[in-house]
N, C-alpha and C. Protein backbone atom coordinates (compact mmCIF):
# COMPACT_ATOMS: atom_id res chain seq x y z
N UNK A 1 26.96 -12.42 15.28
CA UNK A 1 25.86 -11.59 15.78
C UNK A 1 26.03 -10.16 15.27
N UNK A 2 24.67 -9.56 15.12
CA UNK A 2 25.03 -8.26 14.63
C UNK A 2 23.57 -7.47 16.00
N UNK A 3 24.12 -6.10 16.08
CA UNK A 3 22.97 -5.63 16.69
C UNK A 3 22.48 -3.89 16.62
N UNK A 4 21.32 -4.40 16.73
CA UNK A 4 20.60 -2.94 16.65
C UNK A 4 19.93 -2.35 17.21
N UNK A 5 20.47 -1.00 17.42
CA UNK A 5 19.99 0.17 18.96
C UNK A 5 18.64 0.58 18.56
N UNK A 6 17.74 0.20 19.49
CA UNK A 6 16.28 0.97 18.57
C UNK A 6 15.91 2.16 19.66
N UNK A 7 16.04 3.24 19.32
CA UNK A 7 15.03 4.29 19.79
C UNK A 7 13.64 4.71 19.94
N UNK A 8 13.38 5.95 20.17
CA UNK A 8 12.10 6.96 19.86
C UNK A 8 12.16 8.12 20.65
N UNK A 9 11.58 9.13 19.37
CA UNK A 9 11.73 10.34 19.56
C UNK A 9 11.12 10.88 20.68
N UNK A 10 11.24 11.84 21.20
CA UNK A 10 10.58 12.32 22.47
C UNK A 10 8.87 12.41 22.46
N UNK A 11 8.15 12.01 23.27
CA UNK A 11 6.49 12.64 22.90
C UNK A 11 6.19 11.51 22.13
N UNK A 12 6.97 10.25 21.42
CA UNK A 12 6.18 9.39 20.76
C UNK A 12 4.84 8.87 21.09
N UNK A 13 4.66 8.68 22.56
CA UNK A 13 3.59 7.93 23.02
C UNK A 13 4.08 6.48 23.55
N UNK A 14 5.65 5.59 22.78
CA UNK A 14 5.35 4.66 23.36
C UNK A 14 6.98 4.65 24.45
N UNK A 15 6.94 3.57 25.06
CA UNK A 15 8.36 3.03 25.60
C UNK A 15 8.74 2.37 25.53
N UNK A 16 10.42 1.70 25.39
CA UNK A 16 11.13 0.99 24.59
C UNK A 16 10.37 -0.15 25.74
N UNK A 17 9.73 -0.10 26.67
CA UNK A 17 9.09 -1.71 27.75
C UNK A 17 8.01 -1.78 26.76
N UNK A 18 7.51 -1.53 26.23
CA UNK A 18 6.23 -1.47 25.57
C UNK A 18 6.50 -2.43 24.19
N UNK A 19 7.54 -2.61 24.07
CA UNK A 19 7.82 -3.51 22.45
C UNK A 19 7.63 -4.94 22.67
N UNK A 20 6.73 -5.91 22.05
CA UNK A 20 6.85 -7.07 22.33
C UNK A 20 8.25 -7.44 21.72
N UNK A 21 9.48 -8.14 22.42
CA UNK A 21 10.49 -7.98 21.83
C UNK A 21 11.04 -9.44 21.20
N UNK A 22 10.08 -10.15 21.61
CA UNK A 22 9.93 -11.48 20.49
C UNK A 22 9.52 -11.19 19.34
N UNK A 23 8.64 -10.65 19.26
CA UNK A 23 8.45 -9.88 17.54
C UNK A 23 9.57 -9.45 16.67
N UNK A 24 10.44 -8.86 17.03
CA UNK A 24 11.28 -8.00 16.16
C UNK A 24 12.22 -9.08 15.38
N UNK A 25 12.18 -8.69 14.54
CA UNK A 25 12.64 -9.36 12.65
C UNK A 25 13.50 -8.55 12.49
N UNK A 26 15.02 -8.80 11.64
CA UNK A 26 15.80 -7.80 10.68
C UNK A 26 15.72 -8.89 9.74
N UNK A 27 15.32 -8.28 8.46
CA UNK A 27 15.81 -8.86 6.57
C UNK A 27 14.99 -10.93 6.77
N UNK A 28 14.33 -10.71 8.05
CA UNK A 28 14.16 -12.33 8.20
C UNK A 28 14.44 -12.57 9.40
N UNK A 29 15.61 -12.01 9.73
CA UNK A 29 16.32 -12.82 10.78
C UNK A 29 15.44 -12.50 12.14
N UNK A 30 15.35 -13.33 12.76
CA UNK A 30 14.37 -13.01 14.37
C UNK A 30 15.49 -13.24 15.51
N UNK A 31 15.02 -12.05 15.89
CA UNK A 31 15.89 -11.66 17.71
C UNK A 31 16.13 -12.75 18.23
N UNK A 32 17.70 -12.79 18.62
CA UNK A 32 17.74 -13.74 19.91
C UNK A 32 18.16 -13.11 21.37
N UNK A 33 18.19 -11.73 21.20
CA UNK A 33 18.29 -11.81 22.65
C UNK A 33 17.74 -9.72 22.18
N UNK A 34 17.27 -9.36 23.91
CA UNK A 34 17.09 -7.89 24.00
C UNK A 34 17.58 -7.50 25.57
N UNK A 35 17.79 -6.27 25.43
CA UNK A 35 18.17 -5.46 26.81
C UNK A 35 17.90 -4.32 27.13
N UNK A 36 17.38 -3.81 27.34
CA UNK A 36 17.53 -1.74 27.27
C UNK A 36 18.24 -1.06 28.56
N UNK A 37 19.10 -0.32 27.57
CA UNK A 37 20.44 0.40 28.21
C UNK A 37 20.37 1.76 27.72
N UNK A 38 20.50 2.41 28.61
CA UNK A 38 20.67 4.27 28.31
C UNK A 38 19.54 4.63 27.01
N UNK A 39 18.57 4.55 27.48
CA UNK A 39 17.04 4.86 26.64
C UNK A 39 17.45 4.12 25.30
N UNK A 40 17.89 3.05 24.64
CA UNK A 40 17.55 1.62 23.80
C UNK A 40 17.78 0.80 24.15
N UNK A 41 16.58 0.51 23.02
CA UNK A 41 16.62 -1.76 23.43
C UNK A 41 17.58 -1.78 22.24
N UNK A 42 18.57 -2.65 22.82
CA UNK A 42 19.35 -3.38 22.20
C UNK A 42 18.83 -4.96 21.67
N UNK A 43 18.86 -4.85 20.48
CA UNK A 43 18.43 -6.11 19.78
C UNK A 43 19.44 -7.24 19.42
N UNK A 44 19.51 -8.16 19.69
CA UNK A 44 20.51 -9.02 18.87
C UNK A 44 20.12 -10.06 17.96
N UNK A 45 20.95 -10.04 16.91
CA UNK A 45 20.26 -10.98 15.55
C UNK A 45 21.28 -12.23 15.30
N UNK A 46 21.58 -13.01 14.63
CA UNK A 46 22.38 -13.70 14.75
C UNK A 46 22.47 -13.60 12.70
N UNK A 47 23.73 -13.27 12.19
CA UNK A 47 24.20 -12.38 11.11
C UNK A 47 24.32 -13.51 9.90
N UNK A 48 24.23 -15.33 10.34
CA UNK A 48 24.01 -15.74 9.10
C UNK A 48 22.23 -16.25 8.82
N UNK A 49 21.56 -16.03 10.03
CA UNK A 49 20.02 -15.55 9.59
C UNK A 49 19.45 -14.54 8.87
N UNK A 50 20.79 -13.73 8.21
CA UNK A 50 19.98 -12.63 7.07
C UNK A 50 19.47 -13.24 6.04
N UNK A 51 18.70 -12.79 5.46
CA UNK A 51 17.98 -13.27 4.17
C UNK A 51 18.30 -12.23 2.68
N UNK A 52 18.99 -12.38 1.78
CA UNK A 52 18.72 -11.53 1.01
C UNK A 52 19.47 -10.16 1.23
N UNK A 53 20.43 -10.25 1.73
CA UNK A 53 20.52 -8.98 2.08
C UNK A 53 22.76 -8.78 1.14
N UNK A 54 22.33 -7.63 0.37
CA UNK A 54 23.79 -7.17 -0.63
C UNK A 54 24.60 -6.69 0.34
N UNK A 55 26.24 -6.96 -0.20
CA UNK A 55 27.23 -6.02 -0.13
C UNK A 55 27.50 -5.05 -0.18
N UNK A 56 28.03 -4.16 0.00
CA UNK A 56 27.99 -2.65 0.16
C UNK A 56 28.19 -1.59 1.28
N UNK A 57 28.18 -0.32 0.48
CA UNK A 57 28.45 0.96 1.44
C UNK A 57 27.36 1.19 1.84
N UNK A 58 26.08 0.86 1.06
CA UNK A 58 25.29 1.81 1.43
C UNK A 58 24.05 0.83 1.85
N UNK A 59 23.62 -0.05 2.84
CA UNK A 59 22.77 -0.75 2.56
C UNK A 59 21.69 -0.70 3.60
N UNK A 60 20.55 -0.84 3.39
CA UNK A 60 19.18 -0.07 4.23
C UNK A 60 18.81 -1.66 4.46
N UNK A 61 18.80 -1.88 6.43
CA UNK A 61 18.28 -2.90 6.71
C UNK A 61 17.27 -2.68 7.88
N UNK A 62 16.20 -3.13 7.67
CA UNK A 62 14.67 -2.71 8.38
C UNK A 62 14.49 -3.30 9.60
N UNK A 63 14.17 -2.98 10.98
CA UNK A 63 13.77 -3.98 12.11
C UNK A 63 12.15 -3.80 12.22
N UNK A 64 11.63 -4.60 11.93
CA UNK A 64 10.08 -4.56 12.19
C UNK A 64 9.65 -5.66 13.52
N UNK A 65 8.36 -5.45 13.99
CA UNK A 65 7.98 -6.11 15.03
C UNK A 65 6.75 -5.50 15.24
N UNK A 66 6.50 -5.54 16.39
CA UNK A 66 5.13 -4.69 17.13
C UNK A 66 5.01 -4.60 18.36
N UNK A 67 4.13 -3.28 19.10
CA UNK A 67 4.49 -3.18 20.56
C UNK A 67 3.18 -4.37 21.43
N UNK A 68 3.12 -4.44 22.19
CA UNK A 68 2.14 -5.15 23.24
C UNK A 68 0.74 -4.95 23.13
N UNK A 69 0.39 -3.97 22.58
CA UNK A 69 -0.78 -3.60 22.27
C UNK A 69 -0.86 -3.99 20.52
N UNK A 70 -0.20 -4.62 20.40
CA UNK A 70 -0.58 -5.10 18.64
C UNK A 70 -0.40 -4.16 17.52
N UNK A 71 -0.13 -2.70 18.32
CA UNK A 71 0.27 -2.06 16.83
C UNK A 71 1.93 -2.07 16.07
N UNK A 72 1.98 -1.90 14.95
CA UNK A 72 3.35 -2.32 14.36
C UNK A 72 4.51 -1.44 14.40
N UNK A 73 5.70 -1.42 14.45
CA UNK A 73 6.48 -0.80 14.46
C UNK A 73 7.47 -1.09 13.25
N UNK A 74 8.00 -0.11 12.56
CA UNK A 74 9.39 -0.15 12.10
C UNK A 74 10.21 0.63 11.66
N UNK A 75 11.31 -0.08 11.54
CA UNK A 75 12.51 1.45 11.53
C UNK A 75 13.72 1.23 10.84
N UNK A 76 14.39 1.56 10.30
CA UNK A 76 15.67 1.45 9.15
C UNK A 76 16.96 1.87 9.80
N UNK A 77 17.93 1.84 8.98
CA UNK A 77 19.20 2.79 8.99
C UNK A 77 20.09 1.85 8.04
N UNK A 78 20.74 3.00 7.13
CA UNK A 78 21.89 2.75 6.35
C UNK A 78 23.11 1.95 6.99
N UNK A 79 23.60 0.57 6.42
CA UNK A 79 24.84 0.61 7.18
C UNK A 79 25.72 0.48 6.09
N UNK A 80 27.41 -0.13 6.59
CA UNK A 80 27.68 -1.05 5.20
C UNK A 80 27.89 -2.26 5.70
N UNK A 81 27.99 -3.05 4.33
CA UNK A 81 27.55 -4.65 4.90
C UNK A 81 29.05 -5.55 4.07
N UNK A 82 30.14 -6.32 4.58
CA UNK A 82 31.29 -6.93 4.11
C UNK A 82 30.69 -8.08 3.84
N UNK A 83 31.71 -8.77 3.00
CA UNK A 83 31.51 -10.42 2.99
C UNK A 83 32.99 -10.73 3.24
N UNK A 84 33.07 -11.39 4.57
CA UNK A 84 34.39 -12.12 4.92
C UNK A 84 34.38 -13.19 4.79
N UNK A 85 33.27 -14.53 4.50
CA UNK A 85 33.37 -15.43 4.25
C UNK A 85 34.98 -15.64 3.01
N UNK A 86 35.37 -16.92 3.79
CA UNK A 86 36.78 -16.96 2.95
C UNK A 86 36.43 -18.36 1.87
């Protein structure tokens, strides 16, 4: 499992209750579980449902979805990504 803290900036307009949270996708992979703790939803993905996604220091992986009202959301961040497969 891998997981990702989603925010928003102050004044956005929406709230992290407001995300349909069956929607949310990383690289393919679709949520299996959410929570929100200390202003984020915590997303969880399950890490051999990535699709496509390189090795590296530097690698930009996207969570998209949409809130309850049907409009879309998405959001990035750099991580780095290992291959421990032995």
């Amino acid at each position: 499992m891998f997981t990702a803290f989603i925010t928003f900036p102050e004044g956005c307009g929406y709230n992290l209750s407001d995300i349909d949270a069956a929607s949310l996708v990383c690289e393919r992979a679709r949520v299996k579980s959410t929570d929100i703790a200390a202003k984020k939803l915590i997303a969880k993905f399950n890490t051999q449902d990535l699709v496509g996604v390189p090795t590296g220091d530097n690698v930009t992986l996207t969570v998209k979805g949409k809130f309850k009202d049907g409009t879309l959301l998405e959001g990035w961040d750099t991580i780095r990504v290992i291959n421990n497969k032995k």
